[in-house]
C-alpha atoms as a PDB file:
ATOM      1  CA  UNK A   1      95.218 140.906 139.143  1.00  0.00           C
ATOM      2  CA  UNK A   2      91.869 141.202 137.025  1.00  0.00           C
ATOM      3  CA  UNK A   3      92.285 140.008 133.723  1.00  0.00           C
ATOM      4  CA  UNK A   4      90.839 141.760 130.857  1.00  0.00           C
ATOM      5  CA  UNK A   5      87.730 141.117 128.554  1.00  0.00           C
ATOM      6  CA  UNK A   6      90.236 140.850 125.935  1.00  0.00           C
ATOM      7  CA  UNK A   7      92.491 138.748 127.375  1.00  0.00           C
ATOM      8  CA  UNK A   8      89.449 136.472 128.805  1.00  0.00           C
ATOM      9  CA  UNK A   9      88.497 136.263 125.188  1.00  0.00           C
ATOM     10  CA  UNK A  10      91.765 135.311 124.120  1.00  0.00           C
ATOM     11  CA  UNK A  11      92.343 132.437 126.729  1.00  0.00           C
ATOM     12  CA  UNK A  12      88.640 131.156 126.191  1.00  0.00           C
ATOM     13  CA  UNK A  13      89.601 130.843 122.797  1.00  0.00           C
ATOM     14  CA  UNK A  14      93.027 129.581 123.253  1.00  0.00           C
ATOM     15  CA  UNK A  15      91.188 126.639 125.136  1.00  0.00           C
ATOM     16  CA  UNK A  16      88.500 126.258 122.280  1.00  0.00           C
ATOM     17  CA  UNK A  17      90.933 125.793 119.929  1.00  0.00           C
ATOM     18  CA  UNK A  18      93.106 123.661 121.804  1.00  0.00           C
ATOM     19  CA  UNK A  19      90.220 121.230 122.722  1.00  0.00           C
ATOM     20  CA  UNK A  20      88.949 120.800 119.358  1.00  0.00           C
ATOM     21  CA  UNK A  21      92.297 119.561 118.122  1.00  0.00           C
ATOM     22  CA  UNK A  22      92.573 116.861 120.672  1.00  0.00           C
ATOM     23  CA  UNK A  23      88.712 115.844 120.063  1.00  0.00           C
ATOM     24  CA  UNK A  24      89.884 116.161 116.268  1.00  0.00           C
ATOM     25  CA  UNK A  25      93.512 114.475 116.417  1.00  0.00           C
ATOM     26  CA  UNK A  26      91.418 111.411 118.746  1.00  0.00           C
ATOM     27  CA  UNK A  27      88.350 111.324 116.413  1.00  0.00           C
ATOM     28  CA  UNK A  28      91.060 110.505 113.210  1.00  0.00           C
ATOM     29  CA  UNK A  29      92.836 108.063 115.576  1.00  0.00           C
ATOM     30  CA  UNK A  30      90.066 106.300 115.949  1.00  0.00           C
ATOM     31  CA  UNK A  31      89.033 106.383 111.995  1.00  0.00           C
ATOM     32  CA  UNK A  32      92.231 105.229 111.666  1.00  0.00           C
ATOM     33  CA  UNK A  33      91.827 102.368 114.109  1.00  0.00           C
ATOM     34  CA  UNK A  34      88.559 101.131 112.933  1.00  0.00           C
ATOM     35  CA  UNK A  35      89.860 100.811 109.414  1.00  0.00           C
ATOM     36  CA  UNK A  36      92.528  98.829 110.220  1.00  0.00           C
ATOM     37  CA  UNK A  37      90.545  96.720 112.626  1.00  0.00           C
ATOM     38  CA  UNK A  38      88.278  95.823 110.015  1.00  0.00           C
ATOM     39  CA  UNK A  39      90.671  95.336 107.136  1.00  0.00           C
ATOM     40  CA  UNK A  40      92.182  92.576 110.191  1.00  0.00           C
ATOM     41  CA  UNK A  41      89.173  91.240 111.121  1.00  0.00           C
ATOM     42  CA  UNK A  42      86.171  91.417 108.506  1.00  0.00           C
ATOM     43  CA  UNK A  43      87.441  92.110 105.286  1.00  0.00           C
ATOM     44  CA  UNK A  44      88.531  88.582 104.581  1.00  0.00           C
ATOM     45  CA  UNK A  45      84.844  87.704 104.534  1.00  0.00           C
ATOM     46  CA  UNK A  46      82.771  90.924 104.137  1.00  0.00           C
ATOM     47  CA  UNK A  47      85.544  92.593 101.597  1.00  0.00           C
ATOM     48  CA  UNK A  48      87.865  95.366 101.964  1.00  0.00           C
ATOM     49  CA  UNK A  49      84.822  97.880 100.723  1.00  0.00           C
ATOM     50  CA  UNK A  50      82.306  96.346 103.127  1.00  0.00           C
ATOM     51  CA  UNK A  51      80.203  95.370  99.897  1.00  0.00           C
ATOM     52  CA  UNK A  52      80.139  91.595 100.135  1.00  0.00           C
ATOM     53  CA  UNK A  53      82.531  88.785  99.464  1.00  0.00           C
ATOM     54  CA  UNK A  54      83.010  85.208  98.804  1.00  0.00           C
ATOM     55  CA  UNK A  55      82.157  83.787 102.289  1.00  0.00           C
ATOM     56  CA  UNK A  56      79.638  86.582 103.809  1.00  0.00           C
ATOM     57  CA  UNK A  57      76.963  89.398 102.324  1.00  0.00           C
ATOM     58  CA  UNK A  58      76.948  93.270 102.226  1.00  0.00           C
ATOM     59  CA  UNK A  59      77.452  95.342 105.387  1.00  0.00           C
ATOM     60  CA  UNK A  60      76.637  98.334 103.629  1.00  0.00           C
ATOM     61  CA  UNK A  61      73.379  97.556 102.540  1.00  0.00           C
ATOM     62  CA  UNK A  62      70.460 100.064 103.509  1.00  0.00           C
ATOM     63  CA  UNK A  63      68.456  97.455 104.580  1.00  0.00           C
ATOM     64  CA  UNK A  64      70.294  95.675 106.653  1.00  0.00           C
ATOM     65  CA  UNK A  65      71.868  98.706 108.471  1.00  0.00           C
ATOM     66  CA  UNK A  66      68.535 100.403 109.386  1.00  0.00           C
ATOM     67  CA  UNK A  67      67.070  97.159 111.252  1.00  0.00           C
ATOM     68  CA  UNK A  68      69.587  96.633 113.491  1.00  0.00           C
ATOM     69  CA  UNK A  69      71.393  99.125 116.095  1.00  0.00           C
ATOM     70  CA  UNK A  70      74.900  99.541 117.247  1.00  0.00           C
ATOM     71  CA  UNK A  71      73.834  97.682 120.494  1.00  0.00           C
ATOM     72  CA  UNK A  72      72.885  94.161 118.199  1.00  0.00           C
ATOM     73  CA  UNK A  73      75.259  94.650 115.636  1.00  0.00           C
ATOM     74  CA  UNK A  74      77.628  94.799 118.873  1.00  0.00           C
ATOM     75  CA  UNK A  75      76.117  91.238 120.060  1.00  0.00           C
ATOM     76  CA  UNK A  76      76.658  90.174 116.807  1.00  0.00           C
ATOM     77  CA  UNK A  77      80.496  90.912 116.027  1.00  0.00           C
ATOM     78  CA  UNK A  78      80.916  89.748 120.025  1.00  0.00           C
ATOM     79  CA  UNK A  79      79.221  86.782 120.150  1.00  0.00           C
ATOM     80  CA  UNK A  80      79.249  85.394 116.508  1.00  0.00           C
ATOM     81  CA  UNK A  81      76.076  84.050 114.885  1.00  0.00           C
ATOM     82  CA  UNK A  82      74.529  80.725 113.969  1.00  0.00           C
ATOM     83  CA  UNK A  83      74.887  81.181 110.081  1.00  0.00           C
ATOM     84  CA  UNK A  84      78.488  80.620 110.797  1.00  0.00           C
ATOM     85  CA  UNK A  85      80.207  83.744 111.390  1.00  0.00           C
ATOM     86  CA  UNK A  86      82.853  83.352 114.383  1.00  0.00           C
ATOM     87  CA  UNK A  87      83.035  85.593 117.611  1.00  0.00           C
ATOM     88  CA  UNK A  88      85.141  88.383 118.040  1.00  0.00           C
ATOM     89  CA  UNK A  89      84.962  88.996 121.486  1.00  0.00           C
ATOM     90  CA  UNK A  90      88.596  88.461 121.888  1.00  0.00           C
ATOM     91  CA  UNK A  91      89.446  91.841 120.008  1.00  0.00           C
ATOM     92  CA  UNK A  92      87.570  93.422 122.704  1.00  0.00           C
ATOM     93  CA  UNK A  93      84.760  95.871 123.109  1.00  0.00           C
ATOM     94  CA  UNK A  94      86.769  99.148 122.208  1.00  0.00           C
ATOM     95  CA  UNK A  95      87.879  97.462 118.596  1.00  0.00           C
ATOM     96  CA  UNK A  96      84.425  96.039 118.055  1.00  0.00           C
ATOM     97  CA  UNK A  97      83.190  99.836 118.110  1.00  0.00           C
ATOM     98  CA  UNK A  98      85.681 100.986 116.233  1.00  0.00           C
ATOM     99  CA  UNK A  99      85.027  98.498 113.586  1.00  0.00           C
ATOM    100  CA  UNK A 100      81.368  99.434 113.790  1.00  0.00           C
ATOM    101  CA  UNK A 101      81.845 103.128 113.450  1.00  0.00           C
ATOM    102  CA  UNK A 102      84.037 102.660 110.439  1.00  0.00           C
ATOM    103  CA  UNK A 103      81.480 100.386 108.764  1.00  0.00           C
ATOM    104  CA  UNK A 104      79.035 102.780 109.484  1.00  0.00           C
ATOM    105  CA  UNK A 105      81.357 105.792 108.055  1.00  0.00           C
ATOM    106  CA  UNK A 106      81.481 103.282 104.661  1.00  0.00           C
ATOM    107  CA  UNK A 107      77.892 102.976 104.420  1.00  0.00           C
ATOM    108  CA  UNK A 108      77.086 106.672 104.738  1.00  0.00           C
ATOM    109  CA  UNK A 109      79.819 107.688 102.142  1.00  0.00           C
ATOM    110  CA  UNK A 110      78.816 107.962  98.549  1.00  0.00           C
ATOM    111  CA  UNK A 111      81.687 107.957  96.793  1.00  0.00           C
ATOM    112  CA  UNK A 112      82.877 104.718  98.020  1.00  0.00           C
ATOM    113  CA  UNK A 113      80.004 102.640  98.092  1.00  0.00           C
ATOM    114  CA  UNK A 114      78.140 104.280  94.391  1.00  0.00           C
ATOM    115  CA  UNK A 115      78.660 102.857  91.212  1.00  0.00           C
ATOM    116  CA  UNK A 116      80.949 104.828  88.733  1.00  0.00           C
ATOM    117  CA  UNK A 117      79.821 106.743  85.437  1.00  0.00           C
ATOM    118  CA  UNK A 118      79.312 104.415  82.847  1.00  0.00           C
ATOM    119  CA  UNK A 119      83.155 103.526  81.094  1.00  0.00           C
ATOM    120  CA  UNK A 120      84.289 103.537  77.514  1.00  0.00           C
ATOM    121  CA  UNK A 121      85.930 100.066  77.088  1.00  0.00           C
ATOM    122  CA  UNK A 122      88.170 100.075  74.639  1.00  0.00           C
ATOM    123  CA  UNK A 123      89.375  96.604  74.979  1.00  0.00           C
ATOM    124  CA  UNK A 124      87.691  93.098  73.389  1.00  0.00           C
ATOM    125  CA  UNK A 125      85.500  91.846  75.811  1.00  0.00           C
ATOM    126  CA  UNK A 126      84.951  88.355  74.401  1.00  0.00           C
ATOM    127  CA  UNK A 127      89.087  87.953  74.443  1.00  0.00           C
ATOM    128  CA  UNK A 128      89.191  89.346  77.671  1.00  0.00           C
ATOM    129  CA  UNK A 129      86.568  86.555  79.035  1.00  0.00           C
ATOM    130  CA  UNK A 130      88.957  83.757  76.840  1.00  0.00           C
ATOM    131  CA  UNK A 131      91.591  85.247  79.075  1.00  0.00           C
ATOM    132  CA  UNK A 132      90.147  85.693  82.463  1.00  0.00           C
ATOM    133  CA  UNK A 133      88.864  82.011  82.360  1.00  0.00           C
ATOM    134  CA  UNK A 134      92.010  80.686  80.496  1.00  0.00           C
ATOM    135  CA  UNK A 135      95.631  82.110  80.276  1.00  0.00           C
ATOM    136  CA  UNK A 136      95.310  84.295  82.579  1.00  0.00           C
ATOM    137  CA  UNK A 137      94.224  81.713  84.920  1.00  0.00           C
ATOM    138  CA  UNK A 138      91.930  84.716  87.087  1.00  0.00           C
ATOM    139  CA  UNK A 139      89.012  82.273  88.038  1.00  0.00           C
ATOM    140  CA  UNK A 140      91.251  79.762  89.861  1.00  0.00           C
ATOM    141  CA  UNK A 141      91.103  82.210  92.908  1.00  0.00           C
ATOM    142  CA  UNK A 142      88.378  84.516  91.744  1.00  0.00           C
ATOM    143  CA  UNK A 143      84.388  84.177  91.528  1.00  0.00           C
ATOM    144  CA  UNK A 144      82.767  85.392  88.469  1.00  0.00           C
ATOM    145  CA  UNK A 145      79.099  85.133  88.145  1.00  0.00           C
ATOM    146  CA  UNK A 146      78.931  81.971  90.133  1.00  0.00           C
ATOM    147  CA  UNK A 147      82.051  80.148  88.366  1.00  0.00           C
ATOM    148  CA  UNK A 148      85.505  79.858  89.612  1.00  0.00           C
ATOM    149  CA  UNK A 149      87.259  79.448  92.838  1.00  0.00           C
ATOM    150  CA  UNK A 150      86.611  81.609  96.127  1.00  0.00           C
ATOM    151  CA  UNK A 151      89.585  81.948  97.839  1.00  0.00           C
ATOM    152  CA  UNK A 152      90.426  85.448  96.695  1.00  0.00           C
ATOM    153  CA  UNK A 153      87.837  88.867  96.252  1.00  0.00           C
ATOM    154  CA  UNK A 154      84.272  87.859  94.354  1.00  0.00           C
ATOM    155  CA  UNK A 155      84.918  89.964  90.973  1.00  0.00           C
ATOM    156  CA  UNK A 156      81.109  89.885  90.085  1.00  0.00           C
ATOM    157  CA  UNK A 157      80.323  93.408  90.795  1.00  0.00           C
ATOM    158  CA  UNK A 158      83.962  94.691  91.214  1.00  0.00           C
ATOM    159  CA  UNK A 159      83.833  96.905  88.062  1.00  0.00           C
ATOM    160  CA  UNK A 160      80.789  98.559  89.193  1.00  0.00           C
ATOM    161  CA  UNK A 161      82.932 100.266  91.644  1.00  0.00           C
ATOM    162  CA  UNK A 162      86.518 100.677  90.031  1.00  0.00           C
ATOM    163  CA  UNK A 163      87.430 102.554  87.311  1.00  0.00           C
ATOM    164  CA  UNK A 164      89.686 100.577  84.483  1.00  0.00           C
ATOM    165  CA  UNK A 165      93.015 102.221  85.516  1.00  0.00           C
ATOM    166  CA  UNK A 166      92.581 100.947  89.039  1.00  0.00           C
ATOM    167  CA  UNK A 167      91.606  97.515  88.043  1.00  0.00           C
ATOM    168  CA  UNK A 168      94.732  97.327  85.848  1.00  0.00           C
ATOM    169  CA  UNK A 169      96.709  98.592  88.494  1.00  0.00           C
ATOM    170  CA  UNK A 170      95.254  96.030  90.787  1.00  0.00           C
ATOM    171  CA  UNK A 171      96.541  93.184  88.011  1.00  0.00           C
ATOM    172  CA  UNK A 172      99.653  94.789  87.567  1.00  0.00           C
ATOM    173  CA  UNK A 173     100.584  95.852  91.350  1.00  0.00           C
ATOM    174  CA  UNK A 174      98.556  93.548  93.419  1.00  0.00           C
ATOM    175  CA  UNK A 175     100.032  94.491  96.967  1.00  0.00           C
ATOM    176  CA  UNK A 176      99.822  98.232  96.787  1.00  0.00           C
ATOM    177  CA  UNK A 177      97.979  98.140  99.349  1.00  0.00           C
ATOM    178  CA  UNK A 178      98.154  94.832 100.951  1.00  0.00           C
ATOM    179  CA  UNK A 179      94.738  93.702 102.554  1.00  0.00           C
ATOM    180  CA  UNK A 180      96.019  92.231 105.848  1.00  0.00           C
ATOM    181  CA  UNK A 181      93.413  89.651 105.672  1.00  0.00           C
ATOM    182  CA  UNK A 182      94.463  88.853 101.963  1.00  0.00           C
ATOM    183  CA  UNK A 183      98.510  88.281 103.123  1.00  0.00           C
ATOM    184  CA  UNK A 184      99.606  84.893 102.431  1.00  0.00           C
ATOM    185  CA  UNK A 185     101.783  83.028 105.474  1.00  0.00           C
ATOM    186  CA  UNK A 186     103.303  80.444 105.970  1.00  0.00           C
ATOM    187  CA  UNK A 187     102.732  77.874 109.255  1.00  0.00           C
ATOM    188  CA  UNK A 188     105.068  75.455 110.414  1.00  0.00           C
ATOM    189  CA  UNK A 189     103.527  72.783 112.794  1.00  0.00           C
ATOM    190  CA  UNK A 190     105.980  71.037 115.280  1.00  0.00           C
ATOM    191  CA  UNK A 191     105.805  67.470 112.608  1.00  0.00           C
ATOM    192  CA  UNK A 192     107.550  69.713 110.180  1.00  0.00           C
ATOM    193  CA  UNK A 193     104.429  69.956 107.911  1.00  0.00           C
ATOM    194  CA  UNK A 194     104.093  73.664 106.168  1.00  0.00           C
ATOM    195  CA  UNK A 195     100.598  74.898 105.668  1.00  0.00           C
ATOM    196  CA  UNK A 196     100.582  77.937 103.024  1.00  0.00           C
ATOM    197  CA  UNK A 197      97.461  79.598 102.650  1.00  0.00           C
ATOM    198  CA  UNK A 198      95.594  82.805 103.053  1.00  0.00           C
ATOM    199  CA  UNK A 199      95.729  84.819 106.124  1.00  0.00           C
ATOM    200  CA  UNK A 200      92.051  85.158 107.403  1.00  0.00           C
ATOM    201  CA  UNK A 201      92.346  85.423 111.317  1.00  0.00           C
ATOM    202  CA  UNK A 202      95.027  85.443 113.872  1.00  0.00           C
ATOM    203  CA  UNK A 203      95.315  86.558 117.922  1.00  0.00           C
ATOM    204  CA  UNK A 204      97.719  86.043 120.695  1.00  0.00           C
ATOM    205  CA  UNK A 205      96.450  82.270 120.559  1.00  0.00           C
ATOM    206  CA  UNK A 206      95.440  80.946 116.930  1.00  0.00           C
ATOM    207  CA  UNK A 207      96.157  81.236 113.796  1.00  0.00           C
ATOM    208  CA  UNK A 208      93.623  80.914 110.855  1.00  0.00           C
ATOM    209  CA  UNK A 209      94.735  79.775 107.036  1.00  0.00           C
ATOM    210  CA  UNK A 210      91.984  79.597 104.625  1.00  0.00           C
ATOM    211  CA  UNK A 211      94.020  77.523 101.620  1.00  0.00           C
ATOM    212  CA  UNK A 212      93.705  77.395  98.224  1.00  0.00           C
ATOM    213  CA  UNK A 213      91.576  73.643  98.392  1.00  0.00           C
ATOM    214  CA  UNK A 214      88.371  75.980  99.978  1.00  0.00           C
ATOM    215  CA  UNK A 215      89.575  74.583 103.531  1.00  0.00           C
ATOM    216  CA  UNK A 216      90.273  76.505 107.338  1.00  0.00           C
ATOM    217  CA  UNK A 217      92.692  75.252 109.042  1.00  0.00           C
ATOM    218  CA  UNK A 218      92.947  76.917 112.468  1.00  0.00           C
ATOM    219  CA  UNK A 219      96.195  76.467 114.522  1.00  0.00           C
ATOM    220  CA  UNK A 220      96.703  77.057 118.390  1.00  0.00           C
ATOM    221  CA  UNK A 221     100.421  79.150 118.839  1.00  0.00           C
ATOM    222  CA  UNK A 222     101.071  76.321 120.762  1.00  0.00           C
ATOM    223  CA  UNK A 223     101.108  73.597 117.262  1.00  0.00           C
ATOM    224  CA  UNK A 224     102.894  75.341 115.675  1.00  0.00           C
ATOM    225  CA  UNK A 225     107.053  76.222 115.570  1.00  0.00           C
ATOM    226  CA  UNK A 226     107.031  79.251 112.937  1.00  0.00           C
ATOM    227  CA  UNK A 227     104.663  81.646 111.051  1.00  0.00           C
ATOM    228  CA  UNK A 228     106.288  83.427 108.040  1.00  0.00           C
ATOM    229  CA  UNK A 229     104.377  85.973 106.855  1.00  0.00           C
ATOM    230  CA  UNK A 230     105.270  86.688 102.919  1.00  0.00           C
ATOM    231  CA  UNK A 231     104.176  90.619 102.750  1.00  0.00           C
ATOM    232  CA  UNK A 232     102.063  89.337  99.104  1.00  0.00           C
ATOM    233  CA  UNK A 233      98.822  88.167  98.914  1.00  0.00           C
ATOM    234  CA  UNK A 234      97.914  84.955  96.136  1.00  0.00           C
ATOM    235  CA  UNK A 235      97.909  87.139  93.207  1.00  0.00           C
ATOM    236  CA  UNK A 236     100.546  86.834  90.704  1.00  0.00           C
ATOM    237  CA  UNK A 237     102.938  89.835  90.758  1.00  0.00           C
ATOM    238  CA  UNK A 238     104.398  89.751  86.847  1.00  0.00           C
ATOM    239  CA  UNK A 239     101.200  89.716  84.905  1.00  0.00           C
ATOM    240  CA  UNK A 240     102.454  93.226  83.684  1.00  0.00           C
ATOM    241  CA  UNK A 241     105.305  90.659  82.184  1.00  0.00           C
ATOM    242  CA  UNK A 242     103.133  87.636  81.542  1.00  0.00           C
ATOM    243  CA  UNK A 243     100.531  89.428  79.675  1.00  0.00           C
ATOM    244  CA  UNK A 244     100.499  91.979  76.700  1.00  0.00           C
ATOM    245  CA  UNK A 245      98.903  95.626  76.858  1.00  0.00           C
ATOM    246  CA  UNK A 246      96.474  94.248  74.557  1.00  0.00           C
ATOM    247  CA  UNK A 247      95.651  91.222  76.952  1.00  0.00           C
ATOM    248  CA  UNK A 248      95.962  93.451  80.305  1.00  0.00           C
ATOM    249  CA  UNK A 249      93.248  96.106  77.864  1.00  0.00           C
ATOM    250  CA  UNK A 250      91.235  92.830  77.484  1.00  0.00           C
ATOM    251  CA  UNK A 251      90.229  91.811  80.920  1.00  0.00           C
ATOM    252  CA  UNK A 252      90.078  94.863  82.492  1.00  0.00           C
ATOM    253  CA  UNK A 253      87.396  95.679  79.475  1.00  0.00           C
ATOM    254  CA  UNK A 254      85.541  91.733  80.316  1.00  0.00           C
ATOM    255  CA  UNK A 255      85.418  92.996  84.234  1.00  0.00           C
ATOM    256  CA  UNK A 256      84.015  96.496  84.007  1.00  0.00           C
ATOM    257  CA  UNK A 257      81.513  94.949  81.028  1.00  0.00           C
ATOM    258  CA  UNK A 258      80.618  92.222  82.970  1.00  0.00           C
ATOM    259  CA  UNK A 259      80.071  93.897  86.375  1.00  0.00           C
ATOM    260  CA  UNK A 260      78.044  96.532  84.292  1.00  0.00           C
ATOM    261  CA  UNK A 261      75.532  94.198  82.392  1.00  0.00           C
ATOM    262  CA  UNK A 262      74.422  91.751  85.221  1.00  0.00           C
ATOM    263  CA  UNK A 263      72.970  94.191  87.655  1.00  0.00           C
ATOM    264  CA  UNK A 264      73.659  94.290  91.900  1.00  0.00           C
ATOM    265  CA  UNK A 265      73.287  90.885  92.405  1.00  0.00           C
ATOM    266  CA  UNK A 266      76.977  90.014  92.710  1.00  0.00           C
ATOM    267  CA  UNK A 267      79.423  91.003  94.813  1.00  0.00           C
ATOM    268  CA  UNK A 268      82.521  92.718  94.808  1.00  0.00           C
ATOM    269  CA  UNK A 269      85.119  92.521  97.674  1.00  0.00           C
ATOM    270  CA  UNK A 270      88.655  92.396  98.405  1.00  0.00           C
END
């Protein structure tokens, strides 16, 4: 039986429709993937923004996205480089692209990588400095212009690129959301030692701690008798008790201040 114009039309279009929701549904799946491959894999280093943090530079730069293609930048994640980042061939060429596509997506997108409209800080500055060096304890984990510790997110340029009620929510509810790479575990070797530190690379055959002493430790599965994995990263979770409003006011005025008077130089990760 000869089928109609109309009804031609309709199953052409049927099929149209129905293609471009797979390539759709498979083109967010693979969003989806990337992200989470590089919040696994990269953002420990590079930070959760791609912008730079405490142990490796910007991947969002302009300038050092234009001189090198996919196909280097491929040989690169693979094969690791001399300046001491570590392979990833063992994710495996499908992750490594995905990772690559999503760090592209970052770079291209202005709303994540710009700077926000100037703020009105409300807060005192100079206490909020006191604080963020003193009480509040902030540069034992945290870089700030050079001074303090590195095992948590560079906060050098971090107000450049969030508003004050996301950094306060970030002090006040540190794990919503949880940077994989940030988690803290917990490694039991077979001696009975415990190793806590932060979570910076794992796979079906090592584990990676970067502790709060600066130092990797990197375990073969085979060391080791358990791995507890907390579900919190190093960040206190009761500075919303700990501190006043007034205080909490203080240092989020100190980091948007500070990351707005020192220019780019800095770097602000997760």
């Amino acid at each position: 039986m000869r089928s109609s114009w109309p009804e031609l039309l309709f199953i052409l279009g049927t099929l149209f429709f129905s293609a471009s929701s797979v390539i759709a549904r498979a083109q967010k799946t693979e969003a989806s993937t990337g992200a989470q491959r590089f919040m696994e894999y990269c953002a420990g280093c590079h930070g959760a923004d791609g912008r730079g943090g405490p142990k490796a530079p910007s991947l969002i730069n302009p300038a050092n996205r234009a001189r090198l293609s996919d196909s280097e930048l491929s040989r690169i994640v693979h094969d690791g480089t001399r300046g001491g980042m570590p392979p990833f061939a063992q994710i495996g060429d499908e992750n490594i692209v995905a990772v690559l596509q999503y760090v592209r997506r970052l770079a291209a997108n202005p709303v994540v990588t710009g700077a926000l409209p100037e703020p009105a800080v409300t807060g005192d500055v100079d206490a909020g400095r006191a604080l963020y060096f003193g009480k509040a304890q902030c540069s034992k984990c945290h870089l700030m212009r050079g001074k303090g510790g590195f095992i948590a997110r560079n906060l050098s340029n971090y107000g450049r690129t969030h508003g004050a009620e996301a950094i306060l929510q970030s002090i006040t509810d540190p794990d919503a959301p949880l940077v994989p790479s940030s988690q803290v575990v917990v490694v039991t070797t077979h001696d009975g030692q415990k190793i806590t530190g932060v979570l910076r690379n794992e796979d079906a055959f090592t584990v990676e701690l970067l502790t709060e002493d600066g130092r990797f430790h990197l375990f073969s599965r085979n060391d080791v008798t358990d791995v507890r994995y907390t579900e919190h990263s190093l960040m206190p979770r009761d500075y919303g008790k700990r501190l006043t409003s007034k205080e909490l006011n203080d240092i989020v005025s100190f980091l948007v201040t500070e990351s707005r008077s020192q220019g780019v130089n800095g770097s602000a990760s997760q």
